[in-house]
PDB file of N, CA and C in Angstrom:
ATOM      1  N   UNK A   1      20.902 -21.293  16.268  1.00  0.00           N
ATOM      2  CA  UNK A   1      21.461 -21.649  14.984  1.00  0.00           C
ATOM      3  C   UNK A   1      20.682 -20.952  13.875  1.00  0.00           C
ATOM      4  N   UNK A   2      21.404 -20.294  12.677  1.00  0.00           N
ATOM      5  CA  UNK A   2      21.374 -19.726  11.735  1.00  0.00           C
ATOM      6  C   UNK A   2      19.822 -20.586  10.963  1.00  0.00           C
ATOM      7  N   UNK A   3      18.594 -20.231  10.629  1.00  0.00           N
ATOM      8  CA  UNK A   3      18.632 -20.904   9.096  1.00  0.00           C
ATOM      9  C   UNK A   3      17.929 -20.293   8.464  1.00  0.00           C
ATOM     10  N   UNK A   4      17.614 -21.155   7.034  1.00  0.00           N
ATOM     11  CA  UNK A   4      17.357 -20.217   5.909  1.00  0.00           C
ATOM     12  C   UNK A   4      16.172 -19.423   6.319  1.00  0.00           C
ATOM     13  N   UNK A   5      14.903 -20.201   6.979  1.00  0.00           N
ATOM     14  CA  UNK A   5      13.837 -19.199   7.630  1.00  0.00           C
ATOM     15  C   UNK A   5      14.240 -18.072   8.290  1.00  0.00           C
ATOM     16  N   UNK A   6      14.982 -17.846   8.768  1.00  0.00           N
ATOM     17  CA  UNK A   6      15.121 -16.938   9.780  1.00  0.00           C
ATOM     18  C   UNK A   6      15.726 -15.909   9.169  1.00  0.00           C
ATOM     19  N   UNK A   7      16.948 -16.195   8.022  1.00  0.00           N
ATOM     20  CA  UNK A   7      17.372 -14.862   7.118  1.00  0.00           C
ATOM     21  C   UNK A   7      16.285 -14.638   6.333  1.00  0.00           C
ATOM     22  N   UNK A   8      15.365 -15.430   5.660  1.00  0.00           N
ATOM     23  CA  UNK A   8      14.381 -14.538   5.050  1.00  0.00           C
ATOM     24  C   UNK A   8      13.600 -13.658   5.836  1.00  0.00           C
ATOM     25  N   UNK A   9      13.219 -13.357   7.061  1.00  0.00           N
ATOM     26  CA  UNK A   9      12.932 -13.020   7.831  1.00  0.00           C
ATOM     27  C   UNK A   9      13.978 -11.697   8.626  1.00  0.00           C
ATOM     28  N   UNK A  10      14.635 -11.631   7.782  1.00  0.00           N
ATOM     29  CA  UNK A  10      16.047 -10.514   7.981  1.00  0.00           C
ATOM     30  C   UNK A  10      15.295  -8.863   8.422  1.00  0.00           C
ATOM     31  N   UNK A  11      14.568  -8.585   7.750  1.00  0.00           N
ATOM     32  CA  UNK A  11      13.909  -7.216   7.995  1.00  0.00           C
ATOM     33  C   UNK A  11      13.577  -7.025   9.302  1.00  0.00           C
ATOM     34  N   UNK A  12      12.517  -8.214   9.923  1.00  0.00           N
ATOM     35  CA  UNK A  12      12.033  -8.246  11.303  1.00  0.00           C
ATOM     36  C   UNK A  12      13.412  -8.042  12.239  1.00  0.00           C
ATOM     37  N   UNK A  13      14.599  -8.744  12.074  1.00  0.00           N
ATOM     38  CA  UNK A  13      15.779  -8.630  12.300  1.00  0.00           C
ATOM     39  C   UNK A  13      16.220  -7.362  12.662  1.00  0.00           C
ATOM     40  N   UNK A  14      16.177  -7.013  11.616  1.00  0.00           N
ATOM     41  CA  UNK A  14      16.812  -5.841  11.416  1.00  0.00           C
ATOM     42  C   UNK A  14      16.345  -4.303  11.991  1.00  0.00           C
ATOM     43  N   UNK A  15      14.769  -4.843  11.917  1.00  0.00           N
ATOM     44  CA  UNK A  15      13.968  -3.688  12.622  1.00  0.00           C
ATOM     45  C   UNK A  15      13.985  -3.153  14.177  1.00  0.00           C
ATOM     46  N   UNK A  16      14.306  -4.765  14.557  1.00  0.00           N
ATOM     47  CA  UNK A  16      14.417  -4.941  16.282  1.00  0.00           C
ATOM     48  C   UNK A  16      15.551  -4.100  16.391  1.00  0.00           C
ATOM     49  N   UNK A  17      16.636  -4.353  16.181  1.00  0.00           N
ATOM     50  CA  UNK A  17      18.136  -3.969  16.335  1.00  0.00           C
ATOM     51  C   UNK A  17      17.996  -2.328  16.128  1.00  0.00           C
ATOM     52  N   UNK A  18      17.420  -1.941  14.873  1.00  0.00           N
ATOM     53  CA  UNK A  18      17.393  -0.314  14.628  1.00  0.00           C
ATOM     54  C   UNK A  18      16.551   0.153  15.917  1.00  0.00           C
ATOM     55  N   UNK A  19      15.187  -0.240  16.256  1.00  0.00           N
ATOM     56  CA  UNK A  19      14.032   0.224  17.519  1.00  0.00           C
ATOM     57  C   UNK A  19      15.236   0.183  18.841  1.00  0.00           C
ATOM     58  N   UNK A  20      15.614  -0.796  19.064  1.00  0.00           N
ATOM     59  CA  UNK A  20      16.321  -1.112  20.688  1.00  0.00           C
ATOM     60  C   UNK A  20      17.907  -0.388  20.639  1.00  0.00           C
ATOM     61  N   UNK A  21      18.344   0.008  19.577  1.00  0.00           N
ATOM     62  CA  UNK A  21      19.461   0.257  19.736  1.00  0.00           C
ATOM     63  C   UNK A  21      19.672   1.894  18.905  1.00  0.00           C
ATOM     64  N   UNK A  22      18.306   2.484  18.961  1.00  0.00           N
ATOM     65  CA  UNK A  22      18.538   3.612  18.018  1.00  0.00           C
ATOM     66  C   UNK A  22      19.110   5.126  19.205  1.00  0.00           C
ATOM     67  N   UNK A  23      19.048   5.239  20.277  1.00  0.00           N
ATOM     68  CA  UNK A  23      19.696   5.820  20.850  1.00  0.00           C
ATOM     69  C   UNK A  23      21.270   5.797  20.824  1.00  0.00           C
ATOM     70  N   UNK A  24      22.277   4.974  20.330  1.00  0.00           N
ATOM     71  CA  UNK A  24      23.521   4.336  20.329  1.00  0.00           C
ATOM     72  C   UNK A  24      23.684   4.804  18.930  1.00  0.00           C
ATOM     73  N   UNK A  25      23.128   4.864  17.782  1.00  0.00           N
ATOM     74  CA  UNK A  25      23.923   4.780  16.374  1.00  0.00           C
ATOM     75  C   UNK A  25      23.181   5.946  15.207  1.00  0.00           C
ATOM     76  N   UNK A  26      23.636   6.581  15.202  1.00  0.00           N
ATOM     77  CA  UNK A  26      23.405   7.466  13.952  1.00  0.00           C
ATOM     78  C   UNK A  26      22.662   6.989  12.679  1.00  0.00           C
ATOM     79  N   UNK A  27      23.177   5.587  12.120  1.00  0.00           N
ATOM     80  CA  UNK A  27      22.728   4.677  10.888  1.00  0.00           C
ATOM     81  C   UNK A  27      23.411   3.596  11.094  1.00  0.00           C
ATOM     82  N   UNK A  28      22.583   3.150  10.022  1.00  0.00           N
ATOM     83  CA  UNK A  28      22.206   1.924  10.272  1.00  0.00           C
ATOM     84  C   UNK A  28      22.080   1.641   8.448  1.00  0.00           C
ATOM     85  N   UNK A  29      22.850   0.122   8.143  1.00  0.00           N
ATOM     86  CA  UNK A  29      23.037  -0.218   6.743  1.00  0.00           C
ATOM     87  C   UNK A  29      23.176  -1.803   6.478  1.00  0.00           C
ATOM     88  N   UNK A  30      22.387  -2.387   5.922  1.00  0.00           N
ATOM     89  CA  UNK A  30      22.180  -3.473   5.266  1.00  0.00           C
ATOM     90  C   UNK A  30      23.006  -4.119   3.923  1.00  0.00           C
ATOM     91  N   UNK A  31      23.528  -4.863   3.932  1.00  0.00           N
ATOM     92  CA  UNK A  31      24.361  -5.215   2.291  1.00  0.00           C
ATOM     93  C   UNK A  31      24.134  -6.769   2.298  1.00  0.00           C
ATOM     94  N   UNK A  32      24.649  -7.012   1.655  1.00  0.00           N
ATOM     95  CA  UNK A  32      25.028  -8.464   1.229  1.00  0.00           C
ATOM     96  C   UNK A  32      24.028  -9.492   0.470  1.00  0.00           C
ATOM     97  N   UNK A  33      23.888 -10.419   0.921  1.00  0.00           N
ATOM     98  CA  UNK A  33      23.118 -11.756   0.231  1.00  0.00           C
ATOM     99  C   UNK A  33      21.836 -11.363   0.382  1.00  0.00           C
ATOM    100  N   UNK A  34      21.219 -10.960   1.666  1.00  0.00           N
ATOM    101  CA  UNK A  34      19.877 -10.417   2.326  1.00  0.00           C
ATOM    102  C   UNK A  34      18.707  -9.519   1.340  1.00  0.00           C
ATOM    103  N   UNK A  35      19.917  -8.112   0.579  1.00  0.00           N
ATOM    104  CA  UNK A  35      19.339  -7.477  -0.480  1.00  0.00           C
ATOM    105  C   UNK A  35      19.031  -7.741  -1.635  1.00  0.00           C
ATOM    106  N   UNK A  36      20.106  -8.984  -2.219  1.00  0.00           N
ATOM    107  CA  UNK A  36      20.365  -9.444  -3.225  1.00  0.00           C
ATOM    108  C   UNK A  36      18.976 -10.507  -3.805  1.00  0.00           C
ATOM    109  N   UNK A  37      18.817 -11.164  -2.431  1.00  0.00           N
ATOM    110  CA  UNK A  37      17.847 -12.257  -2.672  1.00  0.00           C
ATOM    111  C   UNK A  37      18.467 -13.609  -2.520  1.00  0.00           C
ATOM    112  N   UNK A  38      19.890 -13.420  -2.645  1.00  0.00           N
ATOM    113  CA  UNK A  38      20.502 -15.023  -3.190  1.00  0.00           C
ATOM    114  C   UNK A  38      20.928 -15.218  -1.663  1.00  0.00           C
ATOM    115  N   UNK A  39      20.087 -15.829  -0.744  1.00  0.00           N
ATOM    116  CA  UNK A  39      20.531 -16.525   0.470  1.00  0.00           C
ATOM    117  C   UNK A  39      20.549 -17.932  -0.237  1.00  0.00           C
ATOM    118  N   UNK A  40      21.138 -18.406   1.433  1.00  0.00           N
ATOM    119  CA  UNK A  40      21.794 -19.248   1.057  1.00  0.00           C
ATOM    120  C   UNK A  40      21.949 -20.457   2.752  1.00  0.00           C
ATOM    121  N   UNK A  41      22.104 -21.803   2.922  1.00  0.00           N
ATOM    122  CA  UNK A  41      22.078 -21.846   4.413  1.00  0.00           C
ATOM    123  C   UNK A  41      23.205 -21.293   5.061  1.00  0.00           C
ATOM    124  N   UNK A  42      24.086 -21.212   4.127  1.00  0.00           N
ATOM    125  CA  UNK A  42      25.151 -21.031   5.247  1.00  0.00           C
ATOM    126  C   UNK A  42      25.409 -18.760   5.383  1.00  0.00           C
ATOM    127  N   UNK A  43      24.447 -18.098   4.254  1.00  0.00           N
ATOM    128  CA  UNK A  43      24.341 -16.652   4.481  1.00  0.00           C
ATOM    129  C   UNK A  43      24.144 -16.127   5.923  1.00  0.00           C
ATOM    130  N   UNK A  44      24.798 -14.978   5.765  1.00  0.00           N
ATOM    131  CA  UNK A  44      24.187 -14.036   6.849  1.00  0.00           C
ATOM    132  C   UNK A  44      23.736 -13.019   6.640  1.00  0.00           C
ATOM    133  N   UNK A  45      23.255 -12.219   7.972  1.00  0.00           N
ATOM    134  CA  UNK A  45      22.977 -10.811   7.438  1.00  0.00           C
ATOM    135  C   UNK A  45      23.849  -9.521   7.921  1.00  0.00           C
ATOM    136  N   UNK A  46      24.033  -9.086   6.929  1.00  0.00           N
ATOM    137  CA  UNK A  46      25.309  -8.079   7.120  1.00  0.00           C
ATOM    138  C   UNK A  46      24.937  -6.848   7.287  1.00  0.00           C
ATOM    139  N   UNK A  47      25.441  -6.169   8.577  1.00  0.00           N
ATOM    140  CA  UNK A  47      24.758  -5.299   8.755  1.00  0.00           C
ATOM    141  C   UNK A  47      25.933  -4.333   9.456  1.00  0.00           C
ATOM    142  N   UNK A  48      25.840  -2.339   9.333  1.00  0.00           N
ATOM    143  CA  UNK A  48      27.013  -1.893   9.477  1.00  0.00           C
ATOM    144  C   UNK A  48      25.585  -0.566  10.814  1.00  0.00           C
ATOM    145  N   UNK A  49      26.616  -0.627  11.875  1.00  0.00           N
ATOM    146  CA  UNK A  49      26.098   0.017  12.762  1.00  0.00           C
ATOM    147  C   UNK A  49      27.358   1.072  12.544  1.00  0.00           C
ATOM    148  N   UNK A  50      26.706   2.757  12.824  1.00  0.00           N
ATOM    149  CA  UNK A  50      27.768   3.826  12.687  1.00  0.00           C
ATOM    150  C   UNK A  50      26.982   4.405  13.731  1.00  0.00           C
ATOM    151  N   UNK A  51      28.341   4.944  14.720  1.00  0.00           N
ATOM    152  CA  UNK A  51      28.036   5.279  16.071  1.00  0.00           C
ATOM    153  C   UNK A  51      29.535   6.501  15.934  1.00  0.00           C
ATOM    154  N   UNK A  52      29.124   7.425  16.428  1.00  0.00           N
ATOM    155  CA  UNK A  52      30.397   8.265  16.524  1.00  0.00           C
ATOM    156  C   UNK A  52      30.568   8.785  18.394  1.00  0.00           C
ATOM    157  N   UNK A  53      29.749   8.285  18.909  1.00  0.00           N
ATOM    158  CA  UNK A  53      30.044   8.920  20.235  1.00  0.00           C
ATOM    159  C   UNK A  53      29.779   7.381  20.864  1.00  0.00           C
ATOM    160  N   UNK A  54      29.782   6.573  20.689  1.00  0.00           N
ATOM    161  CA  UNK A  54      29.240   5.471  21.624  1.00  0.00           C
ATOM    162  C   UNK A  54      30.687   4.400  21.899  1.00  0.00           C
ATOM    163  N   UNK A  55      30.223   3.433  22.820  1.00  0.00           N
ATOM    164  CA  UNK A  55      31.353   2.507  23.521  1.00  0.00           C
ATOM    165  C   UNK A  55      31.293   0.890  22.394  1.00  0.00           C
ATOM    166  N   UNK A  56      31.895   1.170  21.574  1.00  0.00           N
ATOM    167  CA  UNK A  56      31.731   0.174  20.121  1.00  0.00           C
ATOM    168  C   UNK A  56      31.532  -1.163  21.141  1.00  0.00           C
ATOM    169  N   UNK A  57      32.437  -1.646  22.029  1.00  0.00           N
ATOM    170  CA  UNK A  57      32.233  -3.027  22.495  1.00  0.00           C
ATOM    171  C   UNK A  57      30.816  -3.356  23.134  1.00  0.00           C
ATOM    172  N   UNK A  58      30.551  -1.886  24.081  1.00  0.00           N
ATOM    173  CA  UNK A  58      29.121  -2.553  24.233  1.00  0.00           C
ATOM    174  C   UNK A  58      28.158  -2.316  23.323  1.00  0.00           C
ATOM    175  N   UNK A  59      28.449  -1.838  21.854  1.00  0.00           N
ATOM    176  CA  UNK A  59      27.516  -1.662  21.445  1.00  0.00           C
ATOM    177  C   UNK A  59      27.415  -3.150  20.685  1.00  0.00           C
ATOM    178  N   UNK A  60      28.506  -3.415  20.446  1.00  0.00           N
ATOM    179  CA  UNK A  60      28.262  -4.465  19.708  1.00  0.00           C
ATOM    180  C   UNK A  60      27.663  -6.097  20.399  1.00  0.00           C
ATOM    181  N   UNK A  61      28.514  -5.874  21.947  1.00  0.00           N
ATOM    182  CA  UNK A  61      27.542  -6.830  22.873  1.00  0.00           C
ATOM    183  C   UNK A  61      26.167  -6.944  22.801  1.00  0.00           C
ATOM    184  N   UNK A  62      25.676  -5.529  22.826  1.00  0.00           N
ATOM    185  CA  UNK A  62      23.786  -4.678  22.583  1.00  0.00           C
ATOM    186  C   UNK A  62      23.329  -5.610  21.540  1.00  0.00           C
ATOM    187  N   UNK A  63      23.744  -5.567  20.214  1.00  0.00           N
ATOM    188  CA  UNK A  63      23.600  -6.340  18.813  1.00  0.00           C
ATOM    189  C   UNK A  63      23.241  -7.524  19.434  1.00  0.00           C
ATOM    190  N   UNK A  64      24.327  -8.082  19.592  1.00  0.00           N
ATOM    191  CA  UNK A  64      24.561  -9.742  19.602  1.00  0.00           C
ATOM    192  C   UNK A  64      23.177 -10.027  20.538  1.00  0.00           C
ATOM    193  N   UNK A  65      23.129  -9.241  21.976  1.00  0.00           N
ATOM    194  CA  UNK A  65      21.935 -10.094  22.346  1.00  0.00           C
ATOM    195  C   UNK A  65      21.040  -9.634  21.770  1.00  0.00           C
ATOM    196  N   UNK A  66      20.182  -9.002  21.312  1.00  0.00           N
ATOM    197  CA  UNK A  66      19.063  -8.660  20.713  1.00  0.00           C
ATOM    198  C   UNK A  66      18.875  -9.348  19.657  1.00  0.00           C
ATOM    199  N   UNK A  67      20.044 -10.409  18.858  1.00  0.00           N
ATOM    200  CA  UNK A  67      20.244 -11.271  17.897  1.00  0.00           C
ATOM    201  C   UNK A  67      19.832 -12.333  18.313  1.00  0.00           C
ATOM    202  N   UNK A  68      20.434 -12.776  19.650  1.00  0.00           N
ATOM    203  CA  UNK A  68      20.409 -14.251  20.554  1.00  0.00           C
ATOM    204  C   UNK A  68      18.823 -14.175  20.971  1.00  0.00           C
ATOM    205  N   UNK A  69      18.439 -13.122  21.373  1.00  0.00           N
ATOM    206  CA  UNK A  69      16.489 -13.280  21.683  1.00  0.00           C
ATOM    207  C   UNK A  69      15.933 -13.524  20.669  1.00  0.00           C
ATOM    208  N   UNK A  70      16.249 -13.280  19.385  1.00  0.00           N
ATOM    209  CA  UNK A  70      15.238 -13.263  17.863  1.00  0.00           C
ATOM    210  C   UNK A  70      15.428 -14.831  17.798  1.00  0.00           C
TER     211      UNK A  70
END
């Protein structure tokens, strides 16, 4: 479960996902509430993976668990 500790903590997040998954995606982009500052409990972190040669479903499976271990 989501909470506010853990989105402030968005970078560490975010770092894992770029390290474990940087063979798969070209870039890698951050937006939303996260940059802004204005989280919130119910925020997330929004994040845009760009892959031009890769298998989008498993990449996005890749995401999710590396999300579910954090």
């Amino acid at each position: 479960m989501r909470t506010l500790k853990t989105l402030k903590a968005w970078r560490s997040l975010v770092d894992t996902i770029k390290t474990e998954l940087k063979e798969h995606f070209e870039e890698m982009y951050v937006y939303g509430s996260v940059l802004t500052g204005r989280l919130t409990g119910s925020s997330d972190i929004d994040v845009i993976l760009v892959c031009t040669n890769c298998n989008v479903t498993q990449a996005k499976i890749m995401a999710y668990q590396i999300i579910e271990k954090k």
